[in-house]
N, C-alpha and C. Protein backbone atom coordinates (compact mmCIF):
# COMPACT_ATOMS: atom_id res chain seq x y z
N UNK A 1 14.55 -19.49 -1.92
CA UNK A 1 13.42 -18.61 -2.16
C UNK A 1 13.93 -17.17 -2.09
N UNK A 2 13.29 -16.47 -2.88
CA UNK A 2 13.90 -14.87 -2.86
C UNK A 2 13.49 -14.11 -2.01
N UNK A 3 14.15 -12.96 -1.46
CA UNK A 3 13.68 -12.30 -0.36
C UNK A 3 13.08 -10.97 -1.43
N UNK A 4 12.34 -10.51 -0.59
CA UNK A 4 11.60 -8.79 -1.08
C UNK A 4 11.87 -8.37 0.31
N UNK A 5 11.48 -6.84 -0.42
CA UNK A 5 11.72 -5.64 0.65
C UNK A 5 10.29 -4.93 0.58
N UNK A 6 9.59 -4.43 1.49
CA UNK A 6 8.68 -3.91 1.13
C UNK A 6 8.75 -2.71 1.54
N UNK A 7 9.10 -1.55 1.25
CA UNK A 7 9.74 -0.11 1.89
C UNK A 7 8.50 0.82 1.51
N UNK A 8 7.90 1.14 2.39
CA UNK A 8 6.64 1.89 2.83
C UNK A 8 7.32 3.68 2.11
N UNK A 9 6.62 4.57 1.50
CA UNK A 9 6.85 5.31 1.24
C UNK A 9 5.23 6.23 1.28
N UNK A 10 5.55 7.72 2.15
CA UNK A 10 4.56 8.42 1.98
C UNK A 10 5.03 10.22 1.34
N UNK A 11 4.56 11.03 1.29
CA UNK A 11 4.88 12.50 0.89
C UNK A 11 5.92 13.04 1.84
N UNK A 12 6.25 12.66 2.92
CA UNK A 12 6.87 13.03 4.10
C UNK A 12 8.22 12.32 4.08
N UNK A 13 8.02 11.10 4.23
CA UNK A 13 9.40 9.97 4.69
C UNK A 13 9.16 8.36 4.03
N UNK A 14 10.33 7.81 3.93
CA UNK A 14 10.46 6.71 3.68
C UNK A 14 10.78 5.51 4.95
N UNK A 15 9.43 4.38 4.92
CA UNK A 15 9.68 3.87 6.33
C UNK A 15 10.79 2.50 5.36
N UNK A 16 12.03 2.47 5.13
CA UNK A 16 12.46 1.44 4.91
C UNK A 16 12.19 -0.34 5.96
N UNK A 17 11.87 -1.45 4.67
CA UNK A 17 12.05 -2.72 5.54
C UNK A 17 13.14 -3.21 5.44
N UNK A 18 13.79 -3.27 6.74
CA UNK A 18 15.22 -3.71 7.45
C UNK A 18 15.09 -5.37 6.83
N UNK A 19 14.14 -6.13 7.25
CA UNK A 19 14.18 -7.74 7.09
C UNK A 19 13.51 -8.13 6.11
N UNK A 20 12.41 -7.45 5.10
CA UNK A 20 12.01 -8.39 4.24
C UNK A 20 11.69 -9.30 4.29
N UNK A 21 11.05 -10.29 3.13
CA UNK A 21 10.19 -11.76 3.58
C UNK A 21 10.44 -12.41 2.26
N UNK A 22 11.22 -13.59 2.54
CA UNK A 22 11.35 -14.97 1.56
C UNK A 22 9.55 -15.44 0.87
N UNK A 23 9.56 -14.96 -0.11
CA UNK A 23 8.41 -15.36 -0.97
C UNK A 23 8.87 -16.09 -2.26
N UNK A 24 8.18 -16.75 -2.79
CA UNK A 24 7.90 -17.88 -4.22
C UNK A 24 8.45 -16.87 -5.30
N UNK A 25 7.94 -15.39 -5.37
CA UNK A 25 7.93 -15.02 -6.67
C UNK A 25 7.16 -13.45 -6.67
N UNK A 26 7.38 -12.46 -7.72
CA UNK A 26 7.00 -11.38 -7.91
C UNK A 26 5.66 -10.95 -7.15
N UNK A 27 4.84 -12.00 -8.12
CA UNK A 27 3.54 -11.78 -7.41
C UNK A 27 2.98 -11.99 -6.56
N UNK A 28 4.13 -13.09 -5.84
CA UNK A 28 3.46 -13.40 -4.31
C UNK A 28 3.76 -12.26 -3.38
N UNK A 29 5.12 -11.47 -4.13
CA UNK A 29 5.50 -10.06 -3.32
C UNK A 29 4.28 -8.99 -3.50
N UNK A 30 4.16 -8.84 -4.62
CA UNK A 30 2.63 -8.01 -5.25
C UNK A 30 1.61 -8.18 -4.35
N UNK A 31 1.03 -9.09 -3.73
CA UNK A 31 0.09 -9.92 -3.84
C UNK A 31 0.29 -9.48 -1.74
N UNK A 32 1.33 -9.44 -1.10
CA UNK A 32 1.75 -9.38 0.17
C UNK A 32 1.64 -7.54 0.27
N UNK A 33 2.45 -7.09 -1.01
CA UNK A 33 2.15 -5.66 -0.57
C UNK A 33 0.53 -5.21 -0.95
N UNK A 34 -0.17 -5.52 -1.80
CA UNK A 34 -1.65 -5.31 -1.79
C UNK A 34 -2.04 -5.68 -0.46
N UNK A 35 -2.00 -6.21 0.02
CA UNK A 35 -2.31 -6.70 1.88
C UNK A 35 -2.02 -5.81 2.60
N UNK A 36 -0.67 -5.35 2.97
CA UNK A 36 -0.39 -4.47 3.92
C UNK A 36 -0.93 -3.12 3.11
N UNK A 37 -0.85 -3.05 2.24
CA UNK A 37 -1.59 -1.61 1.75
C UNK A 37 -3.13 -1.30 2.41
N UNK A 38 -3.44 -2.41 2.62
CA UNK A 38 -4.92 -2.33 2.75
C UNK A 38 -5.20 -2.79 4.32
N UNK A 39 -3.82 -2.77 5.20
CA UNK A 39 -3.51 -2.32 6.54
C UNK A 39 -3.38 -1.29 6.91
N UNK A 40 -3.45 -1.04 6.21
CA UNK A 40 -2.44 0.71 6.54
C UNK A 40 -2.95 1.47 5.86
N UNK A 41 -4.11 1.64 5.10
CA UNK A 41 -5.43 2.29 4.81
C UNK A 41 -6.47 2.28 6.02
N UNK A 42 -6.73 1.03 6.50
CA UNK A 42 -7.59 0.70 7.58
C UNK A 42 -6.58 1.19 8.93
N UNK A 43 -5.53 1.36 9.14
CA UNK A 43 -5.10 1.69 10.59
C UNK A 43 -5.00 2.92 10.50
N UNK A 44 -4.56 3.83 9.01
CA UNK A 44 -5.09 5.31 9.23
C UNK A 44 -6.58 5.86 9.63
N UNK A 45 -7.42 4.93 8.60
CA UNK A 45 -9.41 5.01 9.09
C UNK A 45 -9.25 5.24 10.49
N UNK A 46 -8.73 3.90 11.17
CA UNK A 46 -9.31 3.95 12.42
C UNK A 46 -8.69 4.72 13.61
N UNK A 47 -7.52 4.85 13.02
CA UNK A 47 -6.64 6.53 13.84
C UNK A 47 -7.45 7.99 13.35
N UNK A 48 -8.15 8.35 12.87
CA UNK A 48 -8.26 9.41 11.88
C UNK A 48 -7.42 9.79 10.93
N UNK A 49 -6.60 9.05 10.81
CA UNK A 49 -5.75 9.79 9.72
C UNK A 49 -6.93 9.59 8.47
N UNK A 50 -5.86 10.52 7.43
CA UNK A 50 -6.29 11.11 6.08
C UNK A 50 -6.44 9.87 4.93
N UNK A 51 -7.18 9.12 5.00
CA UNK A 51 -6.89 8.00 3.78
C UNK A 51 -7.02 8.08 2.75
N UNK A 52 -7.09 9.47 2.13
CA UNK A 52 -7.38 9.63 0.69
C UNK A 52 -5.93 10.24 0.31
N UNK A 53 -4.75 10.31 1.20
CA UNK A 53 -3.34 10.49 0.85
C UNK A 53 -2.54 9.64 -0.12
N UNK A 54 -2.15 9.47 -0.99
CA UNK A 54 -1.68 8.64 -2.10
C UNK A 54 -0.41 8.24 -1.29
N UNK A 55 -0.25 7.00 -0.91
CA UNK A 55 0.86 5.99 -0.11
C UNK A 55 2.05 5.38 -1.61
N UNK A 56 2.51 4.77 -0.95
CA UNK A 56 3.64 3.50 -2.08
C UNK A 56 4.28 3.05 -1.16
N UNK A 57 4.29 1.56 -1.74
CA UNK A 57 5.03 0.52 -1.01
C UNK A 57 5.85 0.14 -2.03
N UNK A 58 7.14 0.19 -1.87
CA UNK A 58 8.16 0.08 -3.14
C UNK A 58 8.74 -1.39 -2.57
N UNK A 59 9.06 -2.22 -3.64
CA UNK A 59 9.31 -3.73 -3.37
C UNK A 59 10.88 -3.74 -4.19
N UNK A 60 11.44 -4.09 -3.46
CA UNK A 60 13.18 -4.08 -3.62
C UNK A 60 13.39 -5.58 -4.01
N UNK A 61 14.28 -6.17 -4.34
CA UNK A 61 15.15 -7.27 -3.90
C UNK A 61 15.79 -7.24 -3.03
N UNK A 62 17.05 -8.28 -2.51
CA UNK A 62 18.01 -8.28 -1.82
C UNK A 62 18.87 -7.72 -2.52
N UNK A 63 18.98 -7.11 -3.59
CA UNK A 63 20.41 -5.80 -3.86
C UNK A 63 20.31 -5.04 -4.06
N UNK A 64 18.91 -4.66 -3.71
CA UNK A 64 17.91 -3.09 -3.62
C UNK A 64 17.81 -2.77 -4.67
N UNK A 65 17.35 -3.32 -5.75
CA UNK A 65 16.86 -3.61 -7.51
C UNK A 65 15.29 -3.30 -7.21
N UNK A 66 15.12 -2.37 -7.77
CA UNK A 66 13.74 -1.64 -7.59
C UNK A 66 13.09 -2.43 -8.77
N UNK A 67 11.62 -3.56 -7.95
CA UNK A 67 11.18 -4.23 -8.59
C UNK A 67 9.54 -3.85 -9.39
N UNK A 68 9.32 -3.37 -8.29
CA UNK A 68 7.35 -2.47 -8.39
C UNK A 68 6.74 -1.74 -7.58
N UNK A 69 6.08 -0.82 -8.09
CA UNK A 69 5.74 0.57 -6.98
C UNK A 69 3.83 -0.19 -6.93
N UNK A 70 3.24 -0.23 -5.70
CA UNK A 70 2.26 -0.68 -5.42
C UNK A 70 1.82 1.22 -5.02
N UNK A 71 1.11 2.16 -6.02
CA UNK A 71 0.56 3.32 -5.16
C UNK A 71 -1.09 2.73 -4.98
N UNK A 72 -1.42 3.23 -3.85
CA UNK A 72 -2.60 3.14 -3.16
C UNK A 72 -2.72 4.40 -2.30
N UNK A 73 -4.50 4.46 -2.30
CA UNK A 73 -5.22 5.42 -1.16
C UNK A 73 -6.68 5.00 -1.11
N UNK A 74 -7.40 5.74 -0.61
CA UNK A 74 -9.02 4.94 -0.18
C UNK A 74 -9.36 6.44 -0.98
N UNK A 75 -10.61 6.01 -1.22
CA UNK A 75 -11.69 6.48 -2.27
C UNK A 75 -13.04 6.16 -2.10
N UNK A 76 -14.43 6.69 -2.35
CA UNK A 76 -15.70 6.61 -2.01
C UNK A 76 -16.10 5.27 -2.69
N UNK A 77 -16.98 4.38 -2.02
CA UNK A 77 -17.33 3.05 -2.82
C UNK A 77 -18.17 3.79 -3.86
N UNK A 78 -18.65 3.01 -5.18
CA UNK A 78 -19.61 3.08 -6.14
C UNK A 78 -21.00 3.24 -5.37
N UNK A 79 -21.70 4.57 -6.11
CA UNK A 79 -23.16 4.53 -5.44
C UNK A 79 -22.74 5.70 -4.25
N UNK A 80 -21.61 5.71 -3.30
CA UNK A 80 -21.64 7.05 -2.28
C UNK A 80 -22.02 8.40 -2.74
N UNK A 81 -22.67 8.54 -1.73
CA UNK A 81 -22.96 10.26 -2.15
C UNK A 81 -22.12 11.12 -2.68
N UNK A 82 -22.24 12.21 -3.68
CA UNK A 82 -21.50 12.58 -3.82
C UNK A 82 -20.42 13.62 -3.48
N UNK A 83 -20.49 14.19 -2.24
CA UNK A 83 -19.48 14.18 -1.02
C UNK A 83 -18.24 13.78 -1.14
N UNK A 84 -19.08 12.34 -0.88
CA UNK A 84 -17.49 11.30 -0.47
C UNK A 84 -17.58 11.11 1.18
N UNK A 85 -18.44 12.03 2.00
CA UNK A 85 -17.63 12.66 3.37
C UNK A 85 -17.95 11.86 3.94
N UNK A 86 -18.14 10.37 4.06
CA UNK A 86 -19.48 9.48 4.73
C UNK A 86 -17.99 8.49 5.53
N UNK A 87 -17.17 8.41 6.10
CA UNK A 87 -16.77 7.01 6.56
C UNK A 87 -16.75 6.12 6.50
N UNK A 88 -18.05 5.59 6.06
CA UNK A 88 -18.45 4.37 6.03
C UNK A 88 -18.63 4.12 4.67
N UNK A 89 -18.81 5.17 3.94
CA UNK A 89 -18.30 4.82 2.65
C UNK A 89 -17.14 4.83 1.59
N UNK A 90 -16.21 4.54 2.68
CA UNK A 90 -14.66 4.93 1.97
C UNK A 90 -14.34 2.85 2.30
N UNK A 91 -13.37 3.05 0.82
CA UNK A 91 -13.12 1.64 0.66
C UNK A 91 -11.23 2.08 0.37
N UNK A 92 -10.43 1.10 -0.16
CA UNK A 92 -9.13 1.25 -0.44
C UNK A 92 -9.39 0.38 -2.16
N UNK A 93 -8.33 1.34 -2.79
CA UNK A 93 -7.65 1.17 -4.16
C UNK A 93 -6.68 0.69 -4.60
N UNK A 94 -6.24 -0.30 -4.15
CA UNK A 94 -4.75 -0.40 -4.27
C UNK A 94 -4.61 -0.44 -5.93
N UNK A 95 -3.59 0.06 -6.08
CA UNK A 95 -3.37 0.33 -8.18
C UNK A 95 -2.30 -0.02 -8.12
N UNK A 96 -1.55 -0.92 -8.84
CA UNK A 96 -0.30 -1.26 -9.24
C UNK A 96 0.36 -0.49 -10.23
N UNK A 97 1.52 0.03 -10.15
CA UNK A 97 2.19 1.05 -11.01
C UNK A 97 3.49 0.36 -11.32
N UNK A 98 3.40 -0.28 -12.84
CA UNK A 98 4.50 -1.08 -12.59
C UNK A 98 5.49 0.20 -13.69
């Protein structure tokens, strides 16, 4: 089974992944970084951080073959005021940028 890398990238620094995870296939990597994207939208919410910051989770191989850029940030659900400023109405986007 192939390993991926999922290397966290924000405007500041790159959090490289040291161990990576043996998955089936592209999209099961796709499919793992849409997940943690949408961890780490919700653990900024609930720290205060800024979730409308445009993130990337860059997915490597094992010979560091740059496979797909997952950019994501949170954005007002459909119907929020138009503000935006509500908390409770902020959802996450994850957009695939292949």
């Amino acid at each position: 089974m192939p390993r991926f890398f999922f290397h966290y990238r924000t405007d500041d620094e790159l959090i490289p992944d040291e161990d990576g995870s043996e998955l089936p296939d592209l999209e099961a990597a796709e499919n793992s970084a849409a997940a943690l994207a949408k961890a780490i939208v919700e653990h900024a919410a609930s720290t205060g951080g800024d979730t409308r910051l445009p993130r990337s989770i860059e997915i490597t191989d094992a010979n560091g073959e740059e496979l797909l850029y997952l950019v994501f940030w949170a954005g007002p659900k459909f119907g929020a005021d138009e503000e935006g400023d509500d908390e409770d109405e902020m959802f996450d986007v994850p957009a695939t940028v292949h």
